[in-house]
PDB file of N, CA and C in Angstrom:
ATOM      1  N   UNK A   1     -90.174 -55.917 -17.774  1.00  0.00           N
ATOM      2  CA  UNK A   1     -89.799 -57.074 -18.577  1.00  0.00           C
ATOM      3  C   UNK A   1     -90.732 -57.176 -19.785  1.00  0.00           C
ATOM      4  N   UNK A   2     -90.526 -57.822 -20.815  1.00  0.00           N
ATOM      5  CA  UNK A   2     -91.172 -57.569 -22.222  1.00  0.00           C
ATOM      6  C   UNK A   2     -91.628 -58.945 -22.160  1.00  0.00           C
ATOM      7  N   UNK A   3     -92.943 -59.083 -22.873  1.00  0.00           N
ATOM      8  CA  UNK A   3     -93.448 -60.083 -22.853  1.00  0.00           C
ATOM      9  C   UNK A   3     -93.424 -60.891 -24.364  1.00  0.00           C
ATOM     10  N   UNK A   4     -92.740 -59.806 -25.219  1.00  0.00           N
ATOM     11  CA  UNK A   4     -92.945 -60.169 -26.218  1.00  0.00           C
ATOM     12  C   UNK A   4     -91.603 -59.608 -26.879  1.00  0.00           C
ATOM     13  N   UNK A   5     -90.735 -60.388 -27.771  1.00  0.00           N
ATOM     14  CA  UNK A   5     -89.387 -59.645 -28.542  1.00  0.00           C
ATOM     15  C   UNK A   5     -89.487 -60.008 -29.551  1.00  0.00           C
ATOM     16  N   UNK A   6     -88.394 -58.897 -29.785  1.00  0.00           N
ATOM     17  CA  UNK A   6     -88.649 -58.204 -31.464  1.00  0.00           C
ATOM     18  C   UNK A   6     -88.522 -59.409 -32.630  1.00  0.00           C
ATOM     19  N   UNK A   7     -87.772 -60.513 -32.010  1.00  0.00           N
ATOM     20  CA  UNK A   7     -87.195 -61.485 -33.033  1.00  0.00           C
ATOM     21  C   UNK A   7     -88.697 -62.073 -32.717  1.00  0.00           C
ATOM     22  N   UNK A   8     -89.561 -62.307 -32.234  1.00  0.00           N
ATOM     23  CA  UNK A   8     -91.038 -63.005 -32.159  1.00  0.00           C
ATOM     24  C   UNK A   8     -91.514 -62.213 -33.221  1.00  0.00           C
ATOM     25  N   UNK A   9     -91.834 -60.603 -33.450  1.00  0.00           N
ATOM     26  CA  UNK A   9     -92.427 -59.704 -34.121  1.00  0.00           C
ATOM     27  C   UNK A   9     -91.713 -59.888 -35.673  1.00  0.00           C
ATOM     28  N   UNK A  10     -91.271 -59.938 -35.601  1.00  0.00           N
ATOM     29  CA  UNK A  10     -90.236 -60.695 -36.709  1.00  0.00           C
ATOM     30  C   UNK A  10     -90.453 -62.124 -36.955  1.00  0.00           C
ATOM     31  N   UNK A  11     -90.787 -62.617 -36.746  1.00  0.00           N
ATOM     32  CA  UNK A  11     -90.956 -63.866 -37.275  1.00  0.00           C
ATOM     33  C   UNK A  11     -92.741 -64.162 -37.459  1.00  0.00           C
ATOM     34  N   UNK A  12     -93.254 -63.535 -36.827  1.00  0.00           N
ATOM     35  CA  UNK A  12     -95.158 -63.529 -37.048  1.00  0.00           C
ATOM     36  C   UNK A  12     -94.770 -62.800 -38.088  1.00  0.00           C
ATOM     37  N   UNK A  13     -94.247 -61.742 -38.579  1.00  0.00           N
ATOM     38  CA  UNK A  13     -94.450 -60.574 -39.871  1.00  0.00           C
ATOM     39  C   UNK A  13     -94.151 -61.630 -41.182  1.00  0.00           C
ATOM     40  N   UNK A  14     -92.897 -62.184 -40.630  1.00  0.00           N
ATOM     41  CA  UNK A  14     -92.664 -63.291 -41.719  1.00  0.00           C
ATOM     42  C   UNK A  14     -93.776 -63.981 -41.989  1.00  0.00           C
ATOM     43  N   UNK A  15     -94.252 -64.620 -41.250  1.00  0.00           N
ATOM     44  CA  UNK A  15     -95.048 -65.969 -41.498  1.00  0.00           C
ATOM     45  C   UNK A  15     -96.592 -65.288 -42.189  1.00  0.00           C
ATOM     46  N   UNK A  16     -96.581 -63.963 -41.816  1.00  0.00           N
ATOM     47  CA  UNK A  16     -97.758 -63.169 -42.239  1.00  0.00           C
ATOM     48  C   UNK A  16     -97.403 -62.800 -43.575  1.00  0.00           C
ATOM     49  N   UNK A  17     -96.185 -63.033 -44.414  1.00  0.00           N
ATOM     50  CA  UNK A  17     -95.927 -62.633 -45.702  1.00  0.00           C
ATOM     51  C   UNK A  17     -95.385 -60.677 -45.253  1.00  0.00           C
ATOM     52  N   UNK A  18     -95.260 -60.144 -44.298  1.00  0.00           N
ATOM     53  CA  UNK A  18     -95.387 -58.765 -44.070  1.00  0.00           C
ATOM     54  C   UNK A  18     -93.971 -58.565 -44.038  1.00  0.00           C
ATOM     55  N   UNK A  19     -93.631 -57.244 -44.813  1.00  0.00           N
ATOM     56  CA  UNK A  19     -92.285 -56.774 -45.068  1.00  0.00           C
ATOM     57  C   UNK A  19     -92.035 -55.431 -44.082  1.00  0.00           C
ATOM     58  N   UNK A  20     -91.249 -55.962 -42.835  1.00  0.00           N
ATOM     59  CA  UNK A  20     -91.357 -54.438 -41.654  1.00  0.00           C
ATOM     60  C   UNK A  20     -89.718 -54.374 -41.941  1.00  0.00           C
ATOM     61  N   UNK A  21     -89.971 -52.882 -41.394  1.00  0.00           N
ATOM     62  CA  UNK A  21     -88.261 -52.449 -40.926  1.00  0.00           C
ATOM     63  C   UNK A  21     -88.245 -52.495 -39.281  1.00  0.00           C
ATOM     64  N   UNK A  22     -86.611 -52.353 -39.387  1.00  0.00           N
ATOM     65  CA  UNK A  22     -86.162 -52.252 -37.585  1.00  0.00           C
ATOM     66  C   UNK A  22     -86.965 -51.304 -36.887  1.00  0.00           C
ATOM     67  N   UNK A  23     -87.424 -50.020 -37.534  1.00  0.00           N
ATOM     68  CA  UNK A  23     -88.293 -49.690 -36.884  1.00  0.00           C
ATOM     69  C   UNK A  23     -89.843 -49.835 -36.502  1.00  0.00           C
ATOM     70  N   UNK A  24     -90.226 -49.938 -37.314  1.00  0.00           N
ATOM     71  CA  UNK A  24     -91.624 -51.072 -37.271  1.00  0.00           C
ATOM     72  C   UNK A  24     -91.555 -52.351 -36.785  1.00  0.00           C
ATOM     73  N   UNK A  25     -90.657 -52.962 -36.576  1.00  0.00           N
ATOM     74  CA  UNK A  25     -90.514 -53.910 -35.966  1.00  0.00           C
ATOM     75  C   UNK A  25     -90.084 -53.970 -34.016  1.00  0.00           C
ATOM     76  N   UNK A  26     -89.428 -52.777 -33.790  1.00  0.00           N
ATOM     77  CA  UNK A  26     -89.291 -52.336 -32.860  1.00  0.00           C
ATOM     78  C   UNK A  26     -90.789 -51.320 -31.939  1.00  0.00           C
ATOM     79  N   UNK A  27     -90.816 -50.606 -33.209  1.00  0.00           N
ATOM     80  CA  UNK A  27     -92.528 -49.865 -32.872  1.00  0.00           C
ATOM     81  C   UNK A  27     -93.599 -50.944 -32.567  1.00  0.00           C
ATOM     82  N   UNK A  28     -93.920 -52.292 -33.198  1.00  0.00           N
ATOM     83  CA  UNK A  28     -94.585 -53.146 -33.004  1.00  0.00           C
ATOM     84  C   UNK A  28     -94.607 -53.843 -31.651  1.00  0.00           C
ATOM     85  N   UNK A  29     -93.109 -54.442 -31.620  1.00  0.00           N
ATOM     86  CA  UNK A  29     -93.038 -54.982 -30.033  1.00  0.00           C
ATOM     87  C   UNK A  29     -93.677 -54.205 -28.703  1.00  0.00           C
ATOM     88  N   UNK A  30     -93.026 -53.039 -28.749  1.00  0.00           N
ATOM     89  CA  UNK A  30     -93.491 -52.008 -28.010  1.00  0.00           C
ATOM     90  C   UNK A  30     -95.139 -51.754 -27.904  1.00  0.00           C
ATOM     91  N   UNK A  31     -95.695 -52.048 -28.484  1.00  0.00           N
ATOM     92  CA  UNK A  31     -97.548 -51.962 -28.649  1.00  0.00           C
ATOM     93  C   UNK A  31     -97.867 -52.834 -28.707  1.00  0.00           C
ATOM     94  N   UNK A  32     -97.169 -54.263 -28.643  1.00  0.00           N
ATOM     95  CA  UNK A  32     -97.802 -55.493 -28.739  1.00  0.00           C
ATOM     96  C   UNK A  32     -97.361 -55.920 -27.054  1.00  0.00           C
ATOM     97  N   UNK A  33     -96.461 -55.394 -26.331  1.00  0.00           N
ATOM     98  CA  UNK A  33     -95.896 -56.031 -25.649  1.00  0.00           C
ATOM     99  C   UNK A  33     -97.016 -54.973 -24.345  1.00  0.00           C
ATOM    100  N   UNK A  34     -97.572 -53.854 -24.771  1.00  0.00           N
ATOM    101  CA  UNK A  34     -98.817 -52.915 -23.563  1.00  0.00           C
ATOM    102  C   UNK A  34     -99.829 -53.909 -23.968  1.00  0.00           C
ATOM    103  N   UNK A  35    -100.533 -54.135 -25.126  1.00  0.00           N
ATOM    104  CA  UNK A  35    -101.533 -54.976 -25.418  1.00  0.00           C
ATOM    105  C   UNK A  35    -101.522 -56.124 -24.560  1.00  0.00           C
ATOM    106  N   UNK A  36    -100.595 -56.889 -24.599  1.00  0.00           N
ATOM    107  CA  UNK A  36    -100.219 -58.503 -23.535  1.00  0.00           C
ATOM    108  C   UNK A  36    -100.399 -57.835 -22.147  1.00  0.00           C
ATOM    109  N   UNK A  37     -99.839 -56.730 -21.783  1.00  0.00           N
ATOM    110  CA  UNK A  37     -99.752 -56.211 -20.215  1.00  0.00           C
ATOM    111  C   UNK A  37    -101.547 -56.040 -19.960  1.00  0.00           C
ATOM    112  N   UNK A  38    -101.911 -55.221 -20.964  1.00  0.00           N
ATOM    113  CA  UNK A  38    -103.559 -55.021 -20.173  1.00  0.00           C
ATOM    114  C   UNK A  38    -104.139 -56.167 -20.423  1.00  0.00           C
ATOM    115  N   UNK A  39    -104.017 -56.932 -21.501  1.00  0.00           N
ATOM    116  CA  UNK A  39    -104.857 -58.733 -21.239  1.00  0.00           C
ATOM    117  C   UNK A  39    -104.660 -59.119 -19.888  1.00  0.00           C
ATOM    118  N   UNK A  40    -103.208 -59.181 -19.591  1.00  0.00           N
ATOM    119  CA  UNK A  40    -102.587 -59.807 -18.606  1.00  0.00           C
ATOM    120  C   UNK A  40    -103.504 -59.514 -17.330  1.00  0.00           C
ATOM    121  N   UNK A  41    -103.803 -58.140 -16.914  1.00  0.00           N
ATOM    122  CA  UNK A  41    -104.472 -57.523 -15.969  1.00  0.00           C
ATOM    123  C   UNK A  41    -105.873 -57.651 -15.613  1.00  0.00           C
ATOM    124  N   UNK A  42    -106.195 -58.625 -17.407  1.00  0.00           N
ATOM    125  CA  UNK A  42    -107.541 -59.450 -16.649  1.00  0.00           C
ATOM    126  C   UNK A  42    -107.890 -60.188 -16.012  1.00  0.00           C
ATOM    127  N   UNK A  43    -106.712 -61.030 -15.938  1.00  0.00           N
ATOM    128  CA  UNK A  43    -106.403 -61.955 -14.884  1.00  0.00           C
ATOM    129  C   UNK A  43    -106.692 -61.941 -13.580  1.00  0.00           C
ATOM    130  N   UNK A  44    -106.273 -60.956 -12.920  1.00  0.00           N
ATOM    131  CA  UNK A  44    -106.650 -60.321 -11.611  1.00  0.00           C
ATOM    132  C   UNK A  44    -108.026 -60.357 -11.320  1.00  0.00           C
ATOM    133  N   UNK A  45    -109.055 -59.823 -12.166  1.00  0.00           N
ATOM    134  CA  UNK A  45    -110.311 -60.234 -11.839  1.00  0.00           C
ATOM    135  C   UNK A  45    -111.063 -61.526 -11.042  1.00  0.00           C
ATOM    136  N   UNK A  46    -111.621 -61.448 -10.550  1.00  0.00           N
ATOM    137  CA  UNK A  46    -112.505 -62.715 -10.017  1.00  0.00           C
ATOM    138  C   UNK A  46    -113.991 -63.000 -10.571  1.00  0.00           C
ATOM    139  N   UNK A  47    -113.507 -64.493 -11.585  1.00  0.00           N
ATOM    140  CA  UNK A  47    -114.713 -64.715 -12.440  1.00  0.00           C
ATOM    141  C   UNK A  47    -115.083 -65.707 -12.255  1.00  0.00           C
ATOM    142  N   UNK A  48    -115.155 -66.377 -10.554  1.00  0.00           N
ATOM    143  CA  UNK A  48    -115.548 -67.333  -9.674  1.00  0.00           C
ATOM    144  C   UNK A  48    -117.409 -67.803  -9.974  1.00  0.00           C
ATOM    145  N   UNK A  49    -118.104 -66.574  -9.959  1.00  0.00           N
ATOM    146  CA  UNK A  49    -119.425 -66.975 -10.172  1.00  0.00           C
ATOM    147  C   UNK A  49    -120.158 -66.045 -11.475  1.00  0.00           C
ATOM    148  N   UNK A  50    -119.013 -65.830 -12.552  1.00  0.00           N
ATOM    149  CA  UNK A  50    -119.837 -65.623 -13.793  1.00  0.00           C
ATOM    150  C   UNK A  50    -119.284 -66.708 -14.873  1.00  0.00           C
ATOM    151  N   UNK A  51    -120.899 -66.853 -15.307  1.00  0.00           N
ATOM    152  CA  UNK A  51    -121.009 -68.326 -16.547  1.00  0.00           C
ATOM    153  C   UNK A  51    -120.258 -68.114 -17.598  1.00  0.00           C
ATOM    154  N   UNK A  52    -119.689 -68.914 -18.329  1.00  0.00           N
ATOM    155  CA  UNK A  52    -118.629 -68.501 -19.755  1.00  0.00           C
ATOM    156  C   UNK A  52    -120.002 -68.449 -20.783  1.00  0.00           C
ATOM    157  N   UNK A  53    -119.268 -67.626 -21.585  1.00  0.00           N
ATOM    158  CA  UNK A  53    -120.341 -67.577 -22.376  1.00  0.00           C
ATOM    159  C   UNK A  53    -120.033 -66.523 -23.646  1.00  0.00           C
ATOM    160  N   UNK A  54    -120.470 -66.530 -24.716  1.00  0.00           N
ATOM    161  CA  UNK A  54    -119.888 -66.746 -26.172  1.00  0.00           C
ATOM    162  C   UNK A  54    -120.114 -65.025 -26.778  1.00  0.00           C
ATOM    163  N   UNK A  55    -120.848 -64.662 -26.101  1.00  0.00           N
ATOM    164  CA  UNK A  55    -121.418 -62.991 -26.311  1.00  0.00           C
ATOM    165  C   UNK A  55    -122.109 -62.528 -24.992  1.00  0.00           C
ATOM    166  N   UNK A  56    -121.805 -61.007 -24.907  1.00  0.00           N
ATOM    167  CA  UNK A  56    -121.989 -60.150 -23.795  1.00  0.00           C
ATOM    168  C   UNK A  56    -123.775 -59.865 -24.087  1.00  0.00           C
ATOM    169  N   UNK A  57    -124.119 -60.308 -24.765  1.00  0.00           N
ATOM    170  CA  UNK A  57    -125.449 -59.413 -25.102  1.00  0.00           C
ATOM    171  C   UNK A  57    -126.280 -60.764 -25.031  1.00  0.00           C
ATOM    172  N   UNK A  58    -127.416 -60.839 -24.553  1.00  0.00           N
ATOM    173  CA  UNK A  58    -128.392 -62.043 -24.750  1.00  0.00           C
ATOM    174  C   UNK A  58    -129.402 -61.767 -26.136  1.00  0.00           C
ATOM    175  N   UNK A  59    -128.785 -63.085 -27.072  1.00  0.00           N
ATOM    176  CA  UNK A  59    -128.970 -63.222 -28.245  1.00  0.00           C
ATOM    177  C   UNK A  59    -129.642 -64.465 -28.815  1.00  0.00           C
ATOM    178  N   UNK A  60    -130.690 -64.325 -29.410  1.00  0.00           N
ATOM    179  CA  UNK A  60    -131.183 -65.686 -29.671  1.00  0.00           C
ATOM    180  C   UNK A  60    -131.150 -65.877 -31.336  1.00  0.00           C
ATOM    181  N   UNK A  61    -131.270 -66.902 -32.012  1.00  0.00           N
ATOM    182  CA  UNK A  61    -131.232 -66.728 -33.071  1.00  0.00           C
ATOM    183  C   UNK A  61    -132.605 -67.155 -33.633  1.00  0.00           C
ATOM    184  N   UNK A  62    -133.462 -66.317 -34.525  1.00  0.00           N
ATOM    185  CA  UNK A  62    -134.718 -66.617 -34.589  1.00  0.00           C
ATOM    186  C   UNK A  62    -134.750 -66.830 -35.989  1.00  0.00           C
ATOM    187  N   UNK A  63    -135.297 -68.270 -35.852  1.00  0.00           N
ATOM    188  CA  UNK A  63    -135.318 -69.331 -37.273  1.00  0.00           C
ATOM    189  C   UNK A  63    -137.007 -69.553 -37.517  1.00  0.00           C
ATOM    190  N   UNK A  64    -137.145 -69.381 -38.619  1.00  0.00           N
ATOM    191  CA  UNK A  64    -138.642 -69.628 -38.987  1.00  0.00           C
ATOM    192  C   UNK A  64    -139.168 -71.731 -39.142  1.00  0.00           C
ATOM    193  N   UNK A  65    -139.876 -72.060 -38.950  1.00  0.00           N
ATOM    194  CA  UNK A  65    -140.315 -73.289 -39.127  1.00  0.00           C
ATOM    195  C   UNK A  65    -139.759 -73.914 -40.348  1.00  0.00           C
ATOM    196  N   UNK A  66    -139.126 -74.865 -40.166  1.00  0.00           N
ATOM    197  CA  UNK A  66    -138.753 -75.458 -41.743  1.00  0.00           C
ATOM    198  C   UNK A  66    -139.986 -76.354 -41.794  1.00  0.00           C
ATOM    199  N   UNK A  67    -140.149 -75.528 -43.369  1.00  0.00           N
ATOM    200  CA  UNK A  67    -141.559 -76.536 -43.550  1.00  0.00           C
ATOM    201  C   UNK A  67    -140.915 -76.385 -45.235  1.00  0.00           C
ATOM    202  N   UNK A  68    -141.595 -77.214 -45.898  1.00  0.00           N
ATOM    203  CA  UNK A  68    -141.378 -76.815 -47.742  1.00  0.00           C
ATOM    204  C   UNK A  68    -142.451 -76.433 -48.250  1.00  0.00           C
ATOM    205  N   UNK A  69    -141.953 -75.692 -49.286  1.00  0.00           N
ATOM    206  CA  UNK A  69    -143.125 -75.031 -49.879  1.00  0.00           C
ATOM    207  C   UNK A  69    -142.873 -75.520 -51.366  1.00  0.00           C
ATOM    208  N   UNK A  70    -144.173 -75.288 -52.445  1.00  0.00           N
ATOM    209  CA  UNK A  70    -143.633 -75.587 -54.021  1.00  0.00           C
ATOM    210  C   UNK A  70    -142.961 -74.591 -54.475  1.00  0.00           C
ATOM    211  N   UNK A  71    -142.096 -75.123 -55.115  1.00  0.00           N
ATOM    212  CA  UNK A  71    -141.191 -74.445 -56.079  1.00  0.00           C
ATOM    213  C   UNK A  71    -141.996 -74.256 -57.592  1.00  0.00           C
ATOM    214  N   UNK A  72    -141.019 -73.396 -58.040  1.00  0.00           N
ATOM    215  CA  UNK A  72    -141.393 -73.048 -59.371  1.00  0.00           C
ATOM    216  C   UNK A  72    -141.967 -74.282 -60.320  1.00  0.00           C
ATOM    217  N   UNK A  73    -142.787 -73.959 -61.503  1.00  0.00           N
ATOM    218  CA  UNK A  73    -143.102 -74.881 -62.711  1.00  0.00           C
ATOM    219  C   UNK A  73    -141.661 -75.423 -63.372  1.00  0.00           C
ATOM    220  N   UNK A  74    -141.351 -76.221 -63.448  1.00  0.00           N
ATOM    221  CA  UNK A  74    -140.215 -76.412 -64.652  1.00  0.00           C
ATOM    222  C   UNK A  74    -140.250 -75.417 -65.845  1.00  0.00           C
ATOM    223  N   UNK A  75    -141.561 -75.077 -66.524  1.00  0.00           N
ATOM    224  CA  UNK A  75    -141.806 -74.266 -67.869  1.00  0.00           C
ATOM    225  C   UNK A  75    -141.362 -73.048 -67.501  1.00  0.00           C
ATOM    226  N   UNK A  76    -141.715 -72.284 -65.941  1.00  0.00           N
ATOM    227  CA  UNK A  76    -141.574 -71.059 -65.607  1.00  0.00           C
ATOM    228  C   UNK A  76    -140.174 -71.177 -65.653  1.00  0.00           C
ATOM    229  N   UNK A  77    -139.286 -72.125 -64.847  1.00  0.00           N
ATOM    230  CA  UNK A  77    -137.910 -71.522 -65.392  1.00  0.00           C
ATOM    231  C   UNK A  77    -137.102 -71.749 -66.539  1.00  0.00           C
ATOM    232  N   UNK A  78    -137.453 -72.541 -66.888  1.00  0.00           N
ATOM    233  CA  UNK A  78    -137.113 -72.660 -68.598  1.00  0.00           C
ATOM    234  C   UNK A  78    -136.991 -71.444 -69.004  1.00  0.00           C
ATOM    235  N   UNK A  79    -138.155 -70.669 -68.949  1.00  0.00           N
ATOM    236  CA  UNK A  79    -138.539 -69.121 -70.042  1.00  0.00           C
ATOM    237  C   UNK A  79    -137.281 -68.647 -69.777  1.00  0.00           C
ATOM    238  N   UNK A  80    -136.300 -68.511 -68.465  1.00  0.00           N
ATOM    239  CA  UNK A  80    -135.698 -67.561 -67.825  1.00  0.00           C
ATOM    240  C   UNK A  80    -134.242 -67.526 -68.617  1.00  0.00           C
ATOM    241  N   UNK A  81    -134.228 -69.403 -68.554  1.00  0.00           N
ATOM    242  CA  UNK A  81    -132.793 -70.086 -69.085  1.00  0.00           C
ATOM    243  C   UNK A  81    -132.355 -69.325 -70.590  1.00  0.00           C
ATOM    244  N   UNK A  82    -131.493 -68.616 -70.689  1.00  0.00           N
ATOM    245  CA  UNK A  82    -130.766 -68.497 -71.961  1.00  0.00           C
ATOM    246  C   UNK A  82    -130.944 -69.628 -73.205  1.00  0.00           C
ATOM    247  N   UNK A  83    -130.141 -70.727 -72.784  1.00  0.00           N
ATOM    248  CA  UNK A  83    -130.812 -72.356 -73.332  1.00  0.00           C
ATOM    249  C   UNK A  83    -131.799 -73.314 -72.412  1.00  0.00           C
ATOM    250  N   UNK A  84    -132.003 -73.905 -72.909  1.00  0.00           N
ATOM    251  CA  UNK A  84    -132.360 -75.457 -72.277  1.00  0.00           C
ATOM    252  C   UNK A  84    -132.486 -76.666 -73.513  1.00  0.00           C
ATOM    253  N   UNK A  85    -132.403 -77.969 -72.595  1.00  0.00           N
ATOM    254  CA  UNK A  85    -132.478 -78.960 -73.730  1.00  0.00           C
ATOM    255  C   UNK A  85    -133.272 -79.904 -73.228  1.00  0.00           C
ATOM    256  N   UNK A  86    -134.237 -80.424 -73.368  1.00  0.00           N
ATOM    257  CA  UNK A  86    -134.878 -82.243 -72.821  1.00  0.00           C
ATOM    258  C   UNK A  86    -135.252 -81.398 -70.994  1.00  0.00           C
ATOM    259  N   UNK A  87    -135.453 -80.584 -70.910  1.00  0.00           N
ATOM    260  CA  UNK A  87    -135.888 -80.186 -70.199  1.00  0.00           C
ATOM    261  C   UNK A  87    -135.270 -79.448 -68.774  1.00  0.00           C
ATOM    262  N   UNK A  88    -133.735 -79.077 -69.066  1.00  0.00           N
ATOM    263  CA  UNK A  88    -132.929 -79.339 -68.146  1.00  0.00           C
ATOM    264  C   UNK A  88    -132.759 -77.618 -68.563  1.00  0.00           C
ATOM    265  N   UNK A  89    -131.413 -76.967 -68.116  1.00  0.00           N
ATOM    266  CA  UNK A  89    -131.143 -75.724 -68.390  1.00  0.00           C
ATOM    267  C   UNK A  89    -129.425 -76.107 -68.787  1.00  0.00           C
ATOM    268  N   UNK A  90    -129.088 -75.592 -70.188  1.00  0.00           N
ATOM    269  CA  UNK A  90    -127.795 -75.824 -70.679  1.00  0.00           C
ATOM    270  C   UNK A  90    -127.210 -75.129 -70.322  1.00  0.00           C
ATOM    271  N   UNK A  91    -125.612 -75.263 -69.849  1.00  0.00           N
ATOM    272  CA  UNK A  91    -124.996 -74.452 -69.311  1.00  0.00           C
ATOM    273  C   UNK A  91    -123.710 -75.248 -70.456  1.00  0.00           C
ATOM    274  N   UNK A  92    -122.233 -74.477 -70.311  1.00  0.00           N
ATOM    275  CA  UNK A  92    -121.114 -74.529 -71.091  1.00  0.00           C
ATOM    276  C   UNK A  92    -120.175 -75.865 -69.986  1.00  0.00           C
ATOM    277  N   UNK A  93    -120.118 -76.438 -71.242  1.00  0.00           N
ATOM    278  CA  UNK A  93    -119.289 -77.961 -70.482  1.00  0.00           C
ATOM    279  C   UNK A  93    -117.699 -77.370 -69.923  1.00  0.00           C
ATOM    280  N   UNK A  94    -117.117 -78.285 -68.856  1.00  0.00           N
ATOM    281  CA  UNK A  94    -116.500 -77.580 -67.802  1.00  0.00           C
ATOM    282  C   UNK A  94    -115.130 -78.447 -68.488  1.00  0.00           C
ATOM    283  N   UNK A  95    -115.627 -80.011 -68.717  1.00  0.00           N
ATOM    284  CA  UNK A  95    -114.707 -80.756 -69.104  1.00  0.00           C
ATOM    285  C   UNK A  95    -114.811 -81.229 -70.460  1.00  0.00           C
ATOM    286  N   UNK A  96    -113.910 -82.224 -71.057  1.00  0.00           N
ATOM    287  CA  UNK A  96    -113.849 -82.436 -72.239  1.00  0.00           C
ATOM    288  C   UNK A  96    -114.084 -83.531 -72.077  1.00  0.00           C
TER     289      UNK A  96
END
C-alpha cells in the first residue's frame, strides 16, 4: 500500500513553485513513498528509557563572559568615514 500518491507529489511540487512531469512525478512518489516506509520502521524501536534530546553528540556551547570593553575614540573612526559632519559619520539620505 502507498503511503503517499502521486496527486499529493503533485500538489507539494506545486506549492514548491516546481515544474515535474508524469514521470517525475511518478519517479518521486515511488522514493518518497520507501523514504515514509523506513521512517515508519522507526517506530518499532523501543525508546522507553532514552531522554529526547536535540543532538546525538554532547555539545555545549562555550560563551565567553559578557563583560564591556572601550570602544574606539570617536576621532579614530572619523579618519575611516569617507564623510562626517558635527561629529557623526554621513551616509546618503534614504528618504526625502
Amino acid at each position: 500500500m502507498s503511503r503517499i500518491s502521486e496527486d499529493q507529489v503533485k500538489h507539494v511540487a506545486h506549492l514548491a513553485r516546481l515544474a515535474i512531469t508524469e514521470e517525475e512525478a511518478n519517479t518521486f512518489t515511488k522514493q518518497l513513498d520507501k523514504i515514509i516506509s523506513f521512517a515508519e520502521q522507526l517506530n518499532e524501536l523501543d525508546t522507553t528509557n532514552v531522554e529526547p534530546t536535540a543532538h546525538v553528540l554532547e555539545i555545549k556551547n562555550v560563551m565567553r563572559e559578557d563583560k564591556s570593553n572601550p570602544g574606539l575614540h570617536r576621532e579614530e573612526v572619523l579618519k575611516n568615514a569617507p564623510e562626517h559632519q558635527d561629529g557623526q559619520i554621513k551616509v546618503p539620505g534614504i528618504m526625502e
